[in-house]
PDB file of N, CA and C in Angstrom:
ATOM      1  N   UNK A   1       0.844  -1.186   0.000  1.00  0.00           N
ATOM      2  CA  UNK A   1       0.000   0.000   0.000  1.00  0.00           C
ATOM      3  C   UNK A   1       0.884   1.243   0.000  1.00  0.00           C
ATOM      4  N   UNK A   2       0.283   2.310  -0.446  1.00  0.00           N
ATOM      5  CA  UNK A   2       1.440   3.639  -0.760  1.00  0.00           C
ATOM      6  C   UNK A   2       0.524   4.920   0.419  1.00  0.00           C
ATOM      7  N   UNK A   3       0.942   5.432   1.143  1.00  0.00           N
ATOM      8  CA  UNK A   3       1.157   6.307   1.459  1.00  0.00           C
ATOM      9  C   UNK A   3       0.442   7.699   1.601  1.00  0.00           C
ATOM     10  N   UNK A   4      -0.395   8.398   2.144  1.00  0.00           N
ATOM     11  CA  UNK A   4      -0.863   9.607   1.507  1.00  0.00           C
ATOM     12  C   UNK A   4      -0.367  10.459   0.545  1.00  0.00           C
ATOM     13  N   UNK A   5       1.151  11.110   1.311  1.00  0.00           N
ATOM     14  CA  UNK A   5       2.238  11.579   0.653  1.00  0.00           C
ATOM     15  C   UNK A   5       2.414  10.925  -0.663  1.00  0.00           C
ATOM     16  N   UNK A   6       2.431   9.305  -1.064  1.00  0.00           N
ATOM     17  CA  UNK A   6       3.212   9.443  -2.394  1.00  0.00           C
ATOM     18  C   UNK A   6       1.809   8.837  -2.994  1.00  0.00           C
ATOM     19  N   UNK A   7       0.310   8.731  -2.759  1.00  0.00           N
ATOM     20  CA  UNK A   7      -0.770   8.997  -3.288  1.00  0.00           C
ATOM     21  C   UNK A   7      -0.975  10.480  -4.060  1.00  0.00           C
ATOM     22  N   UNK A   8      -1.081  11.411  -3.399  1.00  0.00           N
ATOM     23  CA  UNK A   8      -0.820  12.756  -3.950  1.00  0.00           C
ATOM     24  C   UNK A   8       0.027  12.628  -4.643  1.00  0.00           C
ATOM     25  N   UNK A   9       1.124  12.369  -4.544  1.00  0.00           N
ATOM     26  CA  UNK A   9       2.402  12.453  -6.000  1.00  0.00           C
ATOM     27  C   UNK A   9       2.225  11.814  -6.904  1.00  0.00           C
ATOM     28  N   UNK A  10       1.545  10.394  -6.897  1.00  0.00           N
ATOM     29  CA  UNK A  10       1.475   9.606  -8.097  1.00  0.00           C
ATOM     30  C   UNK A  10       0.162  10.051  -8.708  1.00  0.00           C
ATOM     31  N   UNK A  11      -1.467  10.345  -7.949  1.00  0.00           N
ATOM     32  CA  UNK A  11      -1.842  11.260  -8.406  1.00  0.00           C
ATOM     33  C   UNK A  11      -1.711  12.262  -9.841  1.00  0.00           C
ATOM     34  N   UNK A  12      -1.078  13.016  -9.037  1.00  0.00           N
ATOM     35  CA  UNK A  12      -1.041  14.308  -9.895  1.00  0.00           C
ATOM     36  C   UNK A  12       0.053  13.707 -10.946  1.00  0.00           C
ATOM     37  N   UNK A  13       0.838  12.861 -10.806  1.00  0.00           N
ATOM     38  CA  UNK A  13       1.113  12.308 -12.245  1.00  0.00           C
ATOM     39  C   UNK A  13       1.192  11.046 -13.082  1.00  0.00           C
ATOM     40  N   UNK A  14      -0.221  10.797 -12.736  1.00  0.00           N
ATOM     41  CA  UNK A  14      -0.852   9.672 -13.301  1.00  0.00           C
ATOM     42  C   UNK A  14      -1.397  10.061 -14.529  1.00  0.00           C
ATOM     43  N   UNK A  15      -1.643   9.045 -15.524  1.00  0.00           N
ATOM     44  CA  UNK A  15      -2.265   9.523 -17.178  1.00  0.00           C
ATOM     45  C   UNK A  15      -3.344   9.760 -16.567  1.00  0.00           C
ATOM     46  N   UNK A  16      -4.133  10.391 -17.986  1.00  0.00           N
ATOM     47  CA  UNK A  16      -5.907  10.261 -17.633  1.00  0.00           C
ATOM     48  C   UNK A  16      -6.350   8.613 -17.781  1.00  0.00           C
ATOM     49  N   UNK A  17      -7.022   8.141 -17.171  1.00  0.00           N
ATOM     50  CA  UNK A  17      -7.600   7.030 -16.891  1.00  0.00           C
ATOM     51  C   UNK A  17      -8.581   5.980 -18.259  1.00  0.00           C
ATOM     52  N   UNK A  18      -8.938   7.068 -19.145  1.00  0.00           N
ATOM     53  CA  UNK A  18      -9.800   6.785 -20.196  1.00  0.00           C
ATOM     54  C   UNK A  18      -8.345   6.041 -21.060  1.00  0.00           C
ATOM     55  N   UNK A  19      -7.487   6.270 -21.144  1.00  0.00           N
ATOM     56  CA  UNK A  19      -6.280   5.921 -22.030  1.00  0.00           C
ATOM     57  C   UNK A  19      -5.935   4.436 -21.553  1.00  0.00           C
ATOM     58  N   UNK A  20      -6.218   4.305 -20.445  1.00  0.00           N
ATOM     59  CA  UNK A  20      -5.674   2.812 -19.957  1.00  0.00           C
ATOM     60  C   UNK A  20      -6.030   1.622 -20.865  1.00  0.00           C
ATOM     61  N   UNK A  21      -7.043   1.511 -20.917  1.00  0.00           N
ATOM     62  CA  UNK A  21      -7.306   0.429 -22.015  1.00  0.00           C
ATOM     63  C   UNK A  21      -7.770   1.125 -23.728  1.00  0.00           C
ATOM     64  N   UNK A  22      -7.480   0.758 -24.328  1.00  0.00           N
ATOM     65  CA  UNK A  22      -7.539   1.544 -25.706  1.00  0.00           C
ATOM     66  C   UNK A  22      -7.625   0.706 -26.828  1.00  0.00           C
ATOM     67  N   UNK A  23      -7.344  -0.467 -26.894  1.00  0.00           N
ATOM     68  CA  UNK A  23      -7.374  -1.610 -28.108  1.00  0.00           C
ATOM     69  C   UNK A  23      -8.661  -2.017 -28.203  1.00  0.00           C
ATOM     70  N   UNK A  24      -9.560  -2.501 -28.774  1.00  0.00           N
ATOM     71  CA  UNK A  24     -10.598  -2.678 -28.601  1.00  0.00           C
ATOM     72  C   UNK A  24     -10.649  -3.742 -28.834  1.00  0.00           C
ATOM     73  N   UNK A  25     -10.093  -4.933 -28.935  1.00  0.00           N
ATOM     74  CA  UNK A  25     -10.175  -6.145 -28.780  1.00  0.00           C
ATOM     75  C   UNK A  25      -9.958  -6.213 -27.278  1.00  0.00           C
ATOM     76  N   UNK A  26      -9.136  -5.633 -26.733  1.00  0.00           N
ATOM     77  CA  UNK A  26      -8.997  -5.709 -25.060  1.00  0.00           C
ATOM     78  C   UNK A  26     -10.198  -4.777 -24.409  1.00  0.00           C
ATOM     79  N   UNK A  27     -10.775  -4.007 -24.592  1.00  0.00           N
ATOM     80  CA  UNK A  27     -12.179  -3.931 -24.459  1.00  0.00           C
ATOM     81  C   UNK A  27     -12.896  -4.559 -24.498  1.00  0.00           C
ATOM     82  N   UNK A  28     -12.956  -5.497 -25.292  1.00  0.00           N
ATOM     83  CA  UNK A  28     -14.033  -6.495 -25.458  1.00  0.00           C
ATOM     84  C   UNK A  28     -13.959  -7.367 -24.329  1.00  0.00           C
ATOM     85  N   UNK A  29     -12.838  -7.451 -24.491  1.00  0.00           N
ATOM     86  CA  UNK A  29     -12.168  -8.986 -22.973  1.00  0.00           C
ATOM     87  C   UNK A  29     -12.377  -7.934 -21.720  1.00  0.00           C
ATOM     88  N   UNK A  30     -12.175  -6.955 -20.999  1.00  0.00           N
ATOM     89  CA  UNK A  30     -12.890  -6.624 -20.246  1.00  0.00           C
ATOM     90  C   UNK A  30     -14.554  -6.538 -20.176  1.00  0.00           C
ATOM     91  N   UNK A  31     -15.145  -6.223 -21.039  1.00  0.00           N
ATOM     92  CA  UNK A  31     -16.615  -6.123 -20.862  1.00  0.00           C
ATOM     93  C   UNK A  31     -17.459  -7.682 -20.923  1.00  0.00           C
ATOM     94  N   UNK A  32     -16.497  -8.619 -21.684  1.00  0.00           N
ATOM     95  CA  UNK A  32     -16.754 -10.162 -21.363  1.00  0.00           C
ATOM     96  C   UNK A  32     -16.907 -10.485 -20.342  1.00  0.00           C
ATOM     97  N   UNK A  33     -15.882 -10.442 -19.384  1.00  0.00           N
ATOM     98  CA  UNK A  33     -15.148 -10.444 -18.647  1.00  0.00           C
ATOM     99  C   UNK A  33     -13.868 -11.684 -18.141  1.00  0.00           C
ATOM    100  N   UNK A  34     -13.504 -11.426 -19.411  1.00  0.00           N
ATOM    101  CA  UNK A  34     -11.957 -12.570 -19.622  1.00  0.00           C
ATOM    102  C   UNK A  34     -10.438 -11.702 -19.103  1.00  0.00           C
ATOM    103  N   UNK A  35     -10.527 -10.418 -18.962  1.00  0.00           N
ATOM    104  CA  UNK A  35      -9.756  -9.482 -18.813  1.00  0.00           C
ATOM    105  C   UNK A  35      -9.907  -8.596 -17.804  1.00  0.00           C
ATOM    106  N   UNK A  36      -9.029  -8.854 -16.335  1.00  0.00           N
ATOM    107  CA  UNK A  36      -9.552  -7.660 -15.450  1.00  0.00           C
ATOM    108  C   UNK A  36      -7.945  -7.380 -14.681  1.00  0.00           C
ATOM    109  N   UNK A  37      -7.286  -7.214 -15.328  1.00  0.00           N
ATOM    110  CA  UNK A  37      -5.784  -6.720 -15.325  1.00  0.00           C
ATOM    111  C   UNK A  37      -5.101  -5.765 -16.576  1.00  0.00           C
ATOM    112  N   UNK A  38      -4.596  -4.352 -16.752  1.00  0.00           N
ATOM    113  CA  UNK A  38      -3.454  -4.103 -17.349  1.00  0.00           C
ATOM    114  C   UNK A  38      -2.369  -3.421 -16.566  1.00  0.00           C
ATOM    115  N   UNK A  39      -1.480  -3.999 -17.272  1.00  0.00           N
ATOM    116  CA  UNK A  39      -0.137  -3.509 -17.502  1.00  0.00           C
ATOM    117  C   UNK A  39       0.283  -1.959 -18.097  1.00  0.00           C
ATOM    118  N   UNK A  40       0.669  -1.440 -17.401  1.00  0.00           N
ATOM    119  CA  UNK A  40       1.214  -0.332 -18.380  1.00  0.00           C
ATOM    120  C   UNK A  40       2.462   0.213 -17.986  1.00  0.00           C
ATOM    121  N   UNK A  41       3.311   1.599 -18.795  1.00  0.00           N
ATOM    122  CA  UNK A  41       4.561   1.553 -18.140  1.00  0.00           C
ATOM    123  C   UNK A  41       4.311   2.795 -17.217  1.00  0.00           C
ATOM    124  N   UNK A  42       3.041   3.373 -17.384  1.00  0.00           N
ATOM    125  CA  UNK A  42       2.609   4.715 -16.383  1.00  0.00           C
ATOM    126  C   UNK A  42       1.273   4.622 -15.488  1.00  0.00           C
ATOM    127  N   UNK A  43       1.040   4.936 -14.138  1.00  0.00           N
ATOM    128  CA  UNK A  43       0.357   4.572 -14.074  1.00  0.00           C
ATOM    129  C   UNK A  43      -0.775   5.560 -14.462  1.00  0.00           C
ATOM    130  N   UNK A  44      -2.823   5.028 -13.987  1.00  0.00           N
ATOM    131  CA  UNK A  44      -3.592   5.631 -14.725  1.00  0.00           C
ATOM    132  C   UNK A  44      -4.183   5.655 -13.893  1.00  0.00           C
ATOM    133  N   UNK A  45      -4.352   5.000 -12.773  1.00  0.00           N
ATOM    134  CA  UNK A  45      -5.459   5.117 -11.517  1.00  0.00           C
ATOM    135  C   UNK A  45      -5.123   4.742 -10.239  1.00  0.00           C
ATOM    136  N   UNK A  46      -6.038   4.967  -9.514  1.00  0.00           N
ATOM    137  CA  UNK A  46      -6.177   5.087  -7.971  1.00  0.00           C
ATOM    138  C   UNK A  46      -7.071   3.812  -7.886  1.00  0.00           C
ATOM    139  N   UNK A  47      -7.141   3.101  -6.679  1.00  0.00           N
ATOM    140  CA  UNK A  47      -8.063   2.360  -6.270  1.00  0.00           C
ATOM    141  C   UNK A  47      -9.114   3.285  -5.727  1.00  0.00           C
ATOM    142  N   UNK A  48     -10.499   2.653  -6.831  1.00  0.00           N
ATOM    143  CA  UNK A  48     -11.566   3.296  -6.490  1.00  0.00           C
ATOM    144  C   UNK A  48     -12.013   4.620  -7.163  1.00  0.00           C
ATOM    145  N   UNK A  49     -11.022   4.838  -8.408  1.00  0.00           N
ATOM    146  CA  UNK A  49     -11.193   5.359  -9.304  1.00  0.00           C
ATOM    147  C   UNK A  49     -12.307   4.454  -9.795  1.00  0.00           C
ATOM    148  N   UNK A  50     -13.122   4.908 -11.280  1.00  0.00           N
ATOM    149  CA  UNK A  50     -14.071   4.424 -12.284  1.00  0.00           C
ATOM    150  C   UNK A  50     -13.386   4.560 -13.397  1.00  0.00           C
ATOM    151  N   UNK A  51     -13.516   3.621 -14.368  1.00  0.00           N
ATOM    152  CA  UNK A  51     -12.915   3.365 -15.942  1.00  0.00           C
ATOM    153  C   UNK A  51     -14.312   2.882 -16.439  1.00  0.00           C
ATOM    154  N   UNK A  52     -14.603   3.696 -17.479  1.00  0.00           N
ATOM    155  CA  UNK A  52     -15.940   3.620 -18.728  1.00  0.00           C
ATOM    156  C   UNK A  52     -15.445   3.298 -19.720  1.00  0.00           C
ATOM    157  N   UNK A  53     -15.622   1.704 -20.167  1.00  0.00           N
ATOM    158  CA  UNK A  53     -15.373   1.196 -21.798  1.00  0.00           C
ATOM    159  C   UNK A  53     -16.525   1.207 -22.747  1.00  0.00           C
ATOM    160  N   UNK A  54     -16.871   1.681 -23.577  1.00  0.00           N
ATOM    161  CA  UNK A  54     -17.989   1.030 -24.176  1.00  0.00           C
ATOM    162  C   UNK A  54     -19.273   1.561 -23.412  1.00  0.00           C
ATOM    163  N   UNK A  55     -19.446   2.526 -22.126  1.00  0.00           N
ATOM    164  CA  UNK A  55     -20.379   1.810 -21.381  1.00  0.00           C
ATOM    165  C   UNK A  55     -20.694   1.413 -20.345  1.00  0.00           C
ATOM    166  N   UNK A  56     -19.633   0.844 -20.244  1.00  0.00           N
ATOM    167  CA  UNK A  56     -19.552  -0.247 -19.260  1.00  0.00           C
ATOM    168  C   UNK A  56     -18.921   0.498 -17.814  1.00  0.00           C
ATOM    169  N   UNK A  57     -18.902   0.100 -16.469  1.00  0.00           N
ATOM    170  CA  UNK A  57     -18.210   1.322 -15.735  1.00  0.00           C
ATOM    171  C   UNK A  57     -17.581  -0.135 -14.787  1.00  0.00           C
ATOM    172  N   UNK A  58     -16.011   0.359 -14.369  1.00  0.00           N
ATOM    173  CA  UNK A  58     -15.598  -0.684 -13.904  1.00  0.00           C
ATOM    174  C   UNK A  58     -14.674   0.034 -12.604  1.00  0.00           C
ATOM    175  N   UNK A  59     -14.262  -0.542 -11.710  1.00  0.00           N
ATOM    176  CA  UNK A  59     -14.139   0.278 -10.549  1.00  0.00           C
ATOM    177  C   UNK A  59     -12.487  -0.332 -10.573  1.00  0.00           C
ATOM    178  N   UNK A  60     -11.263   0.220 -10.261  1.00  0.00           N
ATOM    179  CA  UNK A  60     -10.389  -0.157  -9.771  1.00  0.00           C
ATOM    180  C   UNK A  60      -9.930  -0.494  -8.421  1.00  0.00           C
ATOM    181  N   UNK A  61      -9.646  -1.707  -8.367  1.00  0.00           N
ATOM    182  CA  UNK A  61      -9.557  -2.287  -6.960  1.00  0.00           C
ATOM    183  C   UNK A  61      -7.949  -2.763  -6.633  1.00  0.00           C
ATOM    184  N   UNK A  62      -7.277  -2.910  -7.505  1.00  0.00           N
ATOM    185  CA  UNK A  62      -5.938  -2.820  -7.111  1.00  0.00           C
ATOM    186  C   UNK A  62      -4.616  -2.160  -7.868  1.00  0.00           C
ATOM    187  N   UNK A  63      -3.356  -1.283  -7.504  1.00  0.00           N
ATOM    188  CA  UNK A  63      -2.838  -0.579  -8.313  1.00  0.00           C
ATOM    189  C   UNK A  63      -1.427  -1.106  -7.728  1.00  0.00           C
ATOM    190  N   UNK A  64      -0.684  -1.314  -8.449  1.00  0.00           N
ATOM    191  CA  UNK A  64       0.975  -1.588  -7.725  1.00  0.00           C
ATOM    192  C   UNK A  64       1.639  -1.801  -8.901  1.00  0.00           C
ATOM    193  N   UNK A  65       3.121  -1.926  -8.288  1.00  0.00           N
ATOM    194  CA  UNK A  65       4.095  -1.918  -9.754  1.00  0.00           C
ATOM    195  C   UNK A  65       4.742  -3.751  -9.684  1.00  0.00           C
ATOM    196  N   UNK A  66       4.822  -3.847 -10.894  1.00  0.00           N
ATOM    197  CA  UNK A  66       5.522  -5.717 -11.056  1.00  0.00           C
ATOM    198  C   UNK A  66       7.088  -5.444 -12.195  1.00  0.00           C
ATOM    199  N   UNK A  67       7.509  -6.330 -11.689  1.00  0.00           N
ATOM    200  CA  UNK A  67       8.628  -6.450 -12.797  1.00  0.00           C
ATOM    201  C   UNK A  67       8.143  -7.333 -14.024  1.00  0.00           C
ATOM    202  N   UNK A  68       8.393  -6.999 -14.675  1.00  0.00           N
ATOM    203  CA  UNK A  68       8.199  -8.165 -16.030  1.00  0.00           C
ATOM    204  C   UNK A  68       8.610  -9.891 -15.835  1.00  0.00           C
ATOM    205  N   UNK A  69       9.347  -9.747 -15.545  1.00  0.00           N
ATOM    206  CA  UNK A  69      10.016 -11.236 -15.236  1.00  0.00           C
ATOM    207  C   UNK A  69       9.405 -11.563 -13.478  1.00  0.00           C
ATOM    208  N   UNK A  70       8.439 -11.255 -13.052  1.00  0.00           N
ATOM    209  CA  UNK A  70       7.359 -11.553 -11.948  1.00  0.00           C
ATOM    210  C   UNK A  70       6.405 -11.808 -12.638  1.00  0.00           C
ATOM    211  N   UNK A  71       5.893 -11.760 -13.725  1.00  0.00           N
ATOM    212  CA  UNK A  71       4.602 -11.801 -14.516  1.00  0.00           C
ATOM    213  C   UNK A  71       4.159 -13.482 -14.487  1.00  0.00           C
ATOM    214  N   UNK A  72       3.078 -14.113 -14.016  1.00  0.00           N
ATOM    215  CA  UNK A  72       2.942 -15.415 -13.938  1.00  0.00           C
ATOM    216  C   UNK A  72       1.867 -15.782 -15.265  1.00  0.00           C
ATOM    217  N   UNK A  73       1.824 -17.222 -15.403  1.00  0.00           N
ATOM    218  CA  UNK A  73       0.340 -17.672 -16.427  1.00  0.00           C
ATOM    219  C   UNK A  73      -0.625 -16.944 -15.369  1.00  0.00           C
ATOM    220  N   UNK A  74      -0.629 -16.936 -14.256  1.00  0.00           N
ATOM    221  CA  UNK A  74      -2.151 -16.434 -13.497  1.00  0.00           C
ATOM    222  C   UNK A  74      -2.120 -15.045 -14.146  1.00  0.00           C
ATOM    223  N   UNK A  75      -1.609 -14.211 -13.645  1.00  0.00           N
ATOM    224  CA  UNK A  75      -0.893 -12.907 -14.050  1.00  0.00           C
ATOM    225  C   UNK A  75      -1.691 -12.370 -15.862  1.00  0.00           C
ATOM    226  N   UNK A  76      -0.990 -13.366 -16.650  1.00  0.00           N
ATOM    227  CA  UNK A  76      -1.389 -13.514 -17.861  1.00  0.00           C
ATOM    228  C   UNK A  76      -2.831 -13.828 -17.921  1.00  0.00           C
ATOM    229  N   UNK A  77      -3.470 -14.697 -17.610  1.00  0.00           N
ATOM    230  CA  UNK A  77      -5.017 -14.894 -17.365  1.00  0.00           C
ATOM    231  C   UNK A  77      -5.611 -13.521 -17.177  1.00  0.00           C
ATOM    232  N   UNK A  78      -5.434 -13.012 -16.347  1.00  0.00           N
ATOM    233  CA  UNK A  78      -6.020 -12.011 -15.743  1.00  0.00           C
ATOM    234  C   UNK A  78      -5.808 -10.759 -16.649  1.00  0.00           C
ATOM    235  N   UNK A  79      -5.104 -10.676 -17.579  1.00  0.00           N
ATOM    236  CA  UNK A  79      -5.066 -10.097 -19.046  1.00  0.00           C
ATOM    237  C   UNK A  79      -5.472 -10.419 -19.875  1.00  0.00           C
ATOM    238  N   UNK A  80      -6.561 -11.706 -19.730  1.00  0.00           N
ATOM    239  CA  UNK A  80      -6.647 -12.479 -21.002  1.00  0.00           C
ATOM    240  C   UNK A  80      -6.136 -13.245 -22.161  1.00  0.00           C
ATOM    241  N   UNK A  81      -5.241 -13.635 -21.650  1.00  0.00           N
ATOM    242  CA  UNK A  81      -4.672 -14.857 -22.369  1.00  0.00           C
ATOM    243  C   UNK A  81      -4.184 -15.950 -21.599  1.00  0.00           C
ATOM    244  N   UNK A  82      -4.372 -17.167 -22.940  1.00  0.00           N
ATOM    245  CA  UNK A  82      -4.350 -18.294 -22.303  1.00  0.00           C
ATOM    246  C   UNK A  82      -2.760 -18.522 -20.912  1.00  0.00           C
ATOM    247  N   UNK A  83      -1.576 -17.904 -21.578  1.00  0.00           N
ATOM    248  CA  UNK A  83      -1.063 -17.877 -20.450  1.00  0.00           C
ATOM    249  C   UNK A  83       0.552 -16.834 -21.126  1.00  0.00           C
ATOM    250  N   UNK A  84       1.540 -16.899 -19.740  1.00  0.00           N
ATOM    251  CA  UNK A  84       2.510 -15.825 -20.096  1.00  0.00           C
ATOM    252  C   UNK A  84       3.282 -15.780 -21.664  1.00  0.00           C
ATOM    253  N   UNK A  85       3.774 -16.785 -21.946  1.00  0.00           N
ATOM    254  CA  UNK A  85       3.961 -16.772 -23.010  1.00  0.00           C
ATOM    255  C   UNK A  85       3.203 -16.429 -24.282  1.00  0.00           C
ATOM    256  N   UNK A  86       2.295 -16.351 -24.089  1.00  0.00           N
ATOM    257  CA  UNK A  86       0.692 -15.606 -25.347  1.00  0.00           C
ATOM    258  C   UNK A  86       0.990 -14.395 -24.747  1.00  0.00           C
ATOM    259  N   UNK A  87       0.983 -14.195 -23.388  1.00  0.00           N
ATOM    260  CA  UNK A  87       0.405 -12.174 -23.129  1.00  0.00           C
ATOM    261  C   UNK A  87       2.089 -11.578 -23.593  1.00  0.00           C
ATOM    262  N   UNK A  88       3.208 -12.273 -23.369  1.00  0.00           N
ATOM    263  CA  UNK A  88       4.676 -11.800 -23.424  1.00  0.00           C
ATOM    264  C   UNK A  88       4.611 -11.802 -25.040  1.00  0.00           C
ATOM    265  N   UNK A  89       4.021 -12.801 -26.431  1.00  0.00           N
ATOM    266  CA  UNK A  89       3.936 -12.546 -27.430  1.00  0.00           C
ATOM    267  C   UNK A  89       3.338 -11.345 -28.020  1.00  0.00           C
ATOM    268  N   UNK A  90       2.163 -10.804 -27.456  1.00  0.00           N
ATOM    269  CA  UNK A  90       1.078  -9.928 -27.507  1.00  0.00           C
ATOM    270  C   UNK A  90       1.489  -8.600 -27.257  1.00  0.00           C
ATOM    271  N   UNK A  91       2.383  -8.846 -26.364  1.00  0.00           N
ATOM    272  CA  UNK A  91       3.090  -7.316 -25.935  1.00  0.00           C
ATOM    273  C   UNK A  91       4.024  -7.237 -27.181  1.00  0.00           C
ATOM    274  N   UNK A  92       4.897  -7.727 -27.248  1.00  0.00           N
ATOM    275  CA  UNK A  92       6.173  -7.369 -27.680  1.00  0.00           C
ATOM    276  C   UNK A  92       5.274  -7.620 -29.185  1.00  0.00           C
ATOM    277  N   UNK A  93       4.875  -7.781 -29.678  1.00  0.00           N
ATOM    278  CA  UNK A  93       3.908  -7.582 -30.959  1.00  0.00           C
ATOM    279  C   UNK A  93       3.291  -6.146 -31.235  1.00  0.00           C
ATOM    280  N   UNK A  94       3.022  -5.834 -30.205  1.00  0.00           N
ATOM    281  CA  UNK A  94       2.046  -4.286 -29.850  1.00  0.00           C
ATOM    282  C   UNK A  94       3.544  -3.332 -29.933  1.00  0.00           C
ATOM    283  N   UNK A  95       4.187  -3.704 -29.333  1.00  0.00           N
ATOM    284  CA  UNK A  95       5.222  -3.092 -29.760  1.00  0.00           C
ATOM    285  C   UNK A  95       6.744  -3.117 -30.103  1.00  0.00           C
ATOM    286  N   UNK A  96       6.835  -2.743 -31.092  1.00  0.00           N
ATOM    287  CA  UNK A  96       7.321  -3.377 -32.242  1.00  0.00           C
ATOM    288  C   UNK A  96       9.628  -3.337 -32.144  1.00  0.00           C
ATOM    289  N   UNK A  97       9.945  -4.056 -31.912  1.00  0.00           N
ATOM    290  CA  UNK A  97      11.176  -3.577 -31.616  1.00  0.00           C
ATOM    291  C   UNK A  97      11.637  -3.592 -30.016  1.00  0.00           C
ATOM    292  N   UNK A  98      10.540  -3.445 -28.781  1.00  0.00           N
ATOM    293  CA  UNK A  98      10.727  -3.306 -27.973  1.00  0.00           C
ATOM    294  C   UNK A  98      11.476  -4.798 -27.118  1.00  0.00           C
ATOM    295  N   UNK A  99      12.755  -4.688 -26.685  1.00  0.00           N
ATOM    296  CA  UNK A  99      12.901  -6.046 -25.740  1.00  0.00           C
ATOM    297  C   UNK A  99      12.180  -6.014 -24.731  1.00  0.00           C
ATOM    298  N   UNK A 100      12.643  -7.443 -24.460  1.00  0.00           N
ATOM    299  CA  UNK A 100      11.457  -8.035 -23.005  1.00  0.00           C
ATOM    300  C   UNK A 100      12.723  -8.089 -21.798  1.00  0.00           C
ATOM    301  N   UNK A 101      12.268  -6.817 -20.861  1.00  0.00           N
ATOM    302  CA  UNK A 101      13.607  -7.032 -20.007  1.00  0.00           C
ATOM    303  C   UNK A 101      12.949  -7.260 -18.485  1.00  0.00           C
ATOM    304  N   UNK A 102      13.587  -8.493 -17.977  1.00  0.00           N
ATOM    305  CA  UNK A 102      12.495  -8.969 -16.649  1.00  0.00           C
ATOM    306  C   UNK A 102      12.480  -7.976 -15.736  1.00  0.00           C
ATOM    307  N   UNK A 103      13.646  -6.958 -15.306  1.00  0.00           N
ATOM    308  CA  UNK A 103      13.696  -6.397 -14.597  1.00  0.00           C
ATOM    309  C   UNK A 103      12.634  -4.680 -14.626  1.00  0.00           C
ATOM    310  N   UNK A 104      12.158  -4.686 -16.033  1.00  0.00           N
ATOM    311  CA  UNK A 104      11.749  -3.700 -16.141  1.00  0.00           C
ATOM    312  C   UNK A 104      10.334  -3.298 -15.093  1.00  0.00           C
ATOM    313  N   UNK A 105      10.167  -2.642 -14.726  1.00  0.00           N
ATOM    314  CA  UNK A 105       8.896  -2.295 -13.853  1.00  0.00           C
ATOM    315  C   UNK A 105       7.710  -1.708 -14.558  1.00  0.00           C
ATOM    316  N   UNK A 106       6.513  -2.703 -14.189  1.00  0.00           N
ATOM    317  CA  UNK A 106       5.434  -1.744 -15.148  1.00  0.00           C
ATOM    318  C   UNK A 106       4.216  -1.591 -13.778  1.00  0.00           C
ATOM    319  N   UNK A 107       3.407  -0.570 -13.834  1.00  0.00           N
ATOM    320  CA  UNK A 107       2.121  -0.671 -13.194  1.00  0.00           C
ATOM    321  C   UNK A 107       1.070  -1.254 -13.272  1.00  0.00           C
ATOM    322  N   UNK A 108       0.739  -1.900 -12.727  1.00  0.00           N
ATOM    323  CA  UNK A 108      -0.966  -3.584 -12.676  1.00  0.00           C
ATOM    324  C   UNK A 108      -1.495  -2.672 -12.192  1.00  0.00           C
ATOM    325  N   UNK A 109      -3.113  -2.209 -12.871  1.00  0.00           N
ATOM    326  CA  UNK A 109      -4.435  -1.703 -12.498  1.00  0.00           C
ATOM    327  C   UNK A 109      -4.841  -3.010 -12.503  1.00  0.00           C
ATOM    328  N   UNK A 110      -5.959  -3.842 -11.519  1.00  0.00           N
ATOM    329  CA  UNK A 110      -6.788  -4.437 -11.126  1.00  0.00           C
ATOM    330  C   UNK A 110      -8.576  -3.690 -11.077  1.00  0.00           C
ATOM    331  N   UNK A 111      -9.437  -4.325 -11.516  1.00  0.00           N
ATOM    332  CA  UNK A 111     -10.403  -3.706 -11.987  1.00  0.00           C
ATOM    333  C   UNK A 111     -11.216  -5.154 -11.695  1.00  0.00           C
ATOM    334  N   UNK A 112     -12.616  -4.741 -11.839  1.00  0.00           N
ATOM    335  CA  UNK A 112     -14.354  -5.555 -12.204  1.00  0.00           C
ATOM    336  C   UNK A 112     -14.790  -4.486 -11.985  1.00  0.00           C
ATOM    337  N   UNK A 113     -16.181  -5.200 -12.571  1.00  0.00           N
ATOM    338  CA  UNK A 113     -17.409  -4.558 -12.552  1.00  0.00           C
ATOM    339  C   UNK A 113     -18.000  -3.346 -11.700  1.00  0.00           C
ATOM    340  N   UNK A 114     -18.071  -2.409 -11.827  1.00  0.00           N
ATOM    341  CA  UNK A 114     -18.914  -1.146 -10.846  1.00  0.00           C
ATOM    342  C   UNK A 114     -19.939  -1.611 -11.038  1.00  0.00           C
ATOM    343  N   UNK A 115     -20.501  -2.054  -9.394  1.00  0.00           N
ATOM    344  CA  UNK A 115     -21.923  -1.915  -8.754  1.00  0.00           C
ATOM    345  C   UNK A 115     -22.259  -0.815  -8.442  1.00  0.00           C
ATOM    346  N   UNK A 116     -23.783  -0.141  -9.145  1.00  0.00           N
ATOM    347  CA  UNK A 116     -24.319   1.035  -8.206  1.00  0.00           C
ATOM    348  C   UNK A 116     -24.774   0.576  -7.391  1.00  0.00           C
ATOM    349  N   UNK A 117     -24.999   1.048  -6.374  1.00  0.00           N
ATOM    350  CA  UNK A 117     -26.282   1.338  -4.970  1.00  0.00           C
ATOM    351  C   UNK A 117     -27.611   1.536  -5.321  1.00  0.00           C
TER     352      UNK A 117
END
């Protein structure tokens, strides 16, 4: 868990939140709901923030940073694919040239469904 202090800091320089998911095949796998994990290299939300796909309104429930080479098949599931080796193809496909370095650090948003009251 982080901190008030470095809540406010990551905060104020976090992306806008609408950018987090953007492919629309990975839209789809969230609103399925085969997909309730991304990866990114910045983060985009707060726990308990709201993310609107499509529509759809989904609440973030967990935010922390992973190394690449921590990334498990569960890990991968939870991105939607069958397992690490598919989501590690998928990335480095998306982008093009980029190595796969274990040590690199990326930010996990954790997300489902927003219930209203």
């Amino acid at each position: 868990m982080i901190n008030q202090q470095e809540r406010q800091k990551s905060t104020s320089e976090k992306e806008n939140i609408d950018s987090l998911i953007t492919i629309q095949k990975d839209i789809e796998k969230v609103i399925k709901g085969e997909k309730t994990s991304q990866r990114r290299m910045k983060r985009f939300a707060d726990v308990g923030d709201i993310l609107t796909l499509d529509g759809y309104k989904f609440v973030i429930e967990k935010v922390y940073q992973q190394e690449l080479g921590e990334i498990t098949d569960e890990d991968a599931r939870k991105e939607g694919y069958e397992n690490f080796e598919a989501y590690k193809e998928s990335i480095l496909s998306i982008h093009d040239g980029m190595p796969w370095i274990p040590t690199l650090k990326v930010w996990v948003h954790e997300f489902s469904p927003f219930k209203e009251d």
